[in-house]
PDB file of N, CA and C in Angstrom:
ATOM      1  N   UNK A   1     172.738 191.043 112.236  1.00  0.00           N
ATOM      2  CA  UNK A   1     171.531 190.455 111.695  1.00  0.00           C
ATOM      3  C   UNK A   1     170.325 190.946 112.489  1.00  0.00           C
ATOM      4  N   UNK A   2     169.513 191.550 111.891  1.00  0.00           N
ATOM      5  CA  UNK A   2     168.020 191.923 112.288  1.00  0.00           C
ATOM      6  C   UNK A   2     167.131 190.616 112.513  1.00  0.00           C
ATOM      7  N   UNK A   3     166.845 190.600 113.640  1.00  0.00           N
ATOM      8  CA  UNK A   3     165.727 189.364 113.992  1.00  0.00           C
ATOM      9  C   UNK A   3     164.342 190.012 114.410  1.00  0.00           C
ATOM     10  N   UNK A   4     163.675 189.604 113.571  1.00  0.00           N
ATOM     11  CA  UNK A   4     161.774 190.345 113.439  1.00  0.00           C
ATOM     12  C   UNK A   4     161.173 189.165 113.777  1.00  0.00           C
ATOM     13  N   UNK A   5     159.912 189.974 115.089  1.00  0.00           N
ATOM     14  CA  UNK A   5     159.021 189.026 115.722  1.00  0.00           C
ATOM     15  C   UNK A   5     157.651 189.882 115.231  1.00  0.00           C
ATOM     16  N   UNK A   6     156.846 188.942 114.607  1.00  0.00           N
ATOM     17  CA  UNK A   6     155.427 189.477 114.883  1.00  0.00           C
ATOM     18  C   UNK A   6     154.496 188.833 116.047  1.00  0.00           C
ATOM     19  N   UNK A   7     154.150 189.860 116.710  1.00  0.00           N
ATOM     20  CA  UNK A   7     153.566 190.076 117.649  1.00  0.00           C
ATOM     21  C   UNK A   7     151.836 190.067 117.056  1.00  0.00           C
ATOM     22  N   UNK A   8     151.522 190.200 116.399  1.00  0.00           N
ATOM     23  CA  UNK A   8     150.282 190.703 116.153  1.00  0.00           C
ATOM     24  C   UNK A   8     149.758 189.460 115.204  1.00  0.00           C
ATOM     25  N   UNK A   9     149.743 188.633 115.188  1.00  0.00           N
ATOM     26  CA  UNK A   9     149.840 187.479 113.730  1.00  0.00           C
ATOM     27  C   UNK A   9     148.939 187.090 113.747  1.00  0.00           C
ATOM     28  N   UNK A  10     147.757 186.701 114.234  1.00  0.00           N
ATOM     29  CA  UNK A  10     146.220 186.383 114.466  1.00  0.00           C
ATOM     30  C   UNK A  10     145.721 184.988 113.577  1.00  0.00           C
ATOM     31  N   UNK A  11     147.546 183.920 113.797  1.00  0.00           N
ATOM     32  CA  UNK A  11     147.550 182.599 113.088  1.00  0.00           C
ATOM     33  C   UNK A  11     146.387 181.897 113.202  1.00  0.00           C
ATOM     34  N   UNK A  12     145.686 182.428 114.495  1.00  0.00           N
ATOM     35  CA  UNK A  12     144.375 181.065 114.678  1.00  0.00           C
ATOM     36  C   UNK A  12     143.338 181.615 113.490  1.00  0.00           C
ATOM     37  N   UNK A  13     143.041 182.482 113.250  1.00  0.00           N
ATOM     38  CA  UNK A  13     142.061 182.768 112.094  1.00  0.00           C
ATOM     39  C   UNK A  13     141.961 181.915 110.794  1.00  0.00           C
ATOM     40  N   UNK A  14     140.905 181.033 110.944  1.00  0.00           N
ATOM     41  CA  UNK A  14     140.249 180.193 110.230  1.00  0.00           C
ATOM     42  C   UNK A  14     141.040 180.653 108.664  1.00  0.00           C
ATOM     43  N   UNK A  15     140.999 182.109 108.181  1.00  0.00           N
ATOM     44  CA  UNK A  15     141.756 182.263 107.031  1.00  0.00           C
ATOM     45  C   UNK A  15     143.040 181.511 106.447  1.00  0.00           C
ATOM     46  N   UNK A  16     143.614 181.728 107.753  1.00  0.00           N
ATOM     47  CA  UNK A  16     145.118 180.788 107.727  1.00  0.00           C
ATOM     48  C   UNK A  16     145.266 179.159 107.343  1.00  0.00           C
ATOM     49  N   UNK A  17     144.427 178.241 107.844  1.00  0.00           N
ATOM     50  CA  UNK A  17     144.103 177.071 108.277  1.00  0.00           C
ATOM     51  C   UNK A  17     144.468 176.518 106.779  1.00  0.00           C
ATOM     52  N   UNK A  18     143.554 176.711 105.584  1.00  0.00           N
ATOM     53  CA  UNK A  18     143.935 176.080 104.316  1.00  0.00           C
ATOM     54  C   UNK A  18     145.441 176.239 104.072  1.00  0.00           C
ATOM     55  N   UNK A  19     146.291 176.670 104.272  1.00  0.00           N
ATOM     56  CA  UNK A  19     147.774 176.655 103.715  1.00  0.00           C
ATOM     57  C   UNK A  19     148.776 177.134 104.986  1.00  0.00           C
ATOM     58  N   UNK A  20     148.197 176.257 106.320  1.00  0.00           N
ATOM     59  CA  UNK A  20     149.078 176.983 107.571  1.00  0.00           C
ATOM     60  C   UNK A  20     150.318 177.167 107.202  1.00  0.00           C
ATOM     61  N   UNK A  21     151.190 175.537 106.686  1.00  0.00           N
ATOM     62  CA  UNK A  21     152.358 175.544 106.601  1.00  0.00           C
ATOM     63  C   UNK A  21     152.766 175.961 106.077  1.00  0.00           C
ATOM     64  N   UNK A  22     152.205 176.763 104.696  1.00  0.00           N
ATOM     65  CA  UNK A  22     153.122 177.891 103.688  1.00  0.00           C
ATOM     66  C   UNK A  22     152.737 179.447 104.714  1.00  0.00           C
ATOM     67  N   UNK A  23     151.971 179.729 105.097  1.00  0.00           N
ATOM     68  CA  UNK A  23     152.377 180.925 106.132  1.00  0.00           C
ATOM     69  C   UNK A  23     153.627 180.939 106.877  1.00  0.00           C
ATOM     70  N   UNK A  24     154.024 179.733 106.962  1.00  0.00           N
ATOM     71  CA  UNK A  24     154.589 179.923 108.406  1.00  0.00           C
ATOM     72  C   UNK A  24     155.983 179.994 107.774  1.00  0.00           C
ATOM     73  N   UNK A  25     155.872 179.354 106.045  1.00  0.00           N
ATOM     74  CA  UNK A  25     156.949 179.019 105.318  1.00  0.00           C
ATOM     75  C   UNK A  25     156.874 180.824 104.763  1.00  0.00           C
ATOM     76  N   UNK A  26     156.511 181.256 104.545  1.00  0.00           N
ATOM     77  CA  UNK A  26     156.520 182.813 104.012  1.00  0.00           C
ATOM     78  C   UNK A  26     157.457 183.110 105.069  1.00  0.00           C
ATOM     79  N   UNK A  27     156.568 183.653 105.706  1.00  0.00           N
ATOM     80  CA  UNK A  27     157.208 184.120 107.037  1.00  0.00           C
ATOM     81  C   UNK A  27     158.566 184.135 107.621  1.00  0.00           C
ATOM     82  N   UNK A  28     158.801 182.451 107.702  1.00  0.00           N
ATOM     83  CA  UNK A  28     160.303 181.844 107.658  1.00  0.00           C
ATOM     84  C   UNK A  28     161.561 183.317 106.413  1.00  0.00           C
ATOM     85  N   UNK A  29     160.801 183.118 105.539  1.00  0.00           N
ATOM     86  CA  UNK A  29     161.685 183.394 104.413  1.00  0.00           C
ATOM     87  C   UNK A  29     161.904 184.380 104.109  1.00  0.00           C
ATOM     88  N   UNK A  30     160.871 185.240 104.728  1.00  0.00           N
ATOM     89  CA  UNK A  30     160.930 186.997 104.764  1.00  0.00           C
ATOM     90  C   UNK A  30     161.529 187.697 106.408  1.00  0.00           C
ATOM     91  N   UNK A  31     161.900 186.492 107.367  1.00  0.00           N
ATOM     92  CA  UNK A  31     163.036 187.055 108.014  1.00  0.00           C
ATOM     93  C   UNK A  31     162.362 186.784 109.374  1.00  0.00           C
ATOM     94  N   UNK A  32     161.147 186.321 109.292  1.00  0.00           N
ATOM     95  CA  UNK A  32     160.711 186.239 110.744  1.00  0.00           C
ATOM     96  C   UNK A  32     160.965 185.578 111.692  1.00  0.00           C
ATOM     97  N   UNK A  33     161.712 185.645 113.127  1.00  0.00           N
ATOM     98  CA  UNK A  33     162.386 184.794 113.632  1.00  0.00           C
ATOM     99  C   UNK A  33     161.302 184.163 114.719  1.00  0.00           C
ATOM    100  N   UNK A  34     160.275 184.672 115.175  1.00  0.00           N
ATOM    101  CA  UNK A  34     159.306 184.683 116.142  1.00  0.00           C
ATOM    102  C   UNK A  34     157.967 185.522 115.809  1.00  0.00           C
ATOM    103  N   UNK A  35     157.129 184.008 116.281  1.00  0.00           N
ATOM    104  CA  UNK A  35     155.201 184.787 115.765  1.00  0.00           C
ATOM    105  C   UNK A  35     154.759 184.407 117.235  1.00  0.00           C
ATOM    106  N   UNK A  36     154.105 185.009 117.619  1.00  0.00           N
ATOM    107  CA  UNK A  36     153.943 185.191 119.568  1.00  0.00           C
ATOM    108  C   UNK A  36     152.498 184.904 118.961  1.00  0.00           C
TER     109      UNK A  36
END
């Protein structure tokens, strides 16, 4: 099993904020095991 971290994710950006928890739910679901 491939475990993918993004490193680069720039979550604090105000962009994110309206729908944090579905980012984080994408993310989840497209394999990401770790957002630094």
């Amino acid at each position: 099993m491939t475990l993918w971290f993004d490193t680069h994710s720039h979550l604090q950006d105000e962009d994110f904020a309206p729908d944090f928890p579905e980012v984080l739910d994408r993310a989840k679901k497209a394999g990401v095991s770790r957002i630094m």
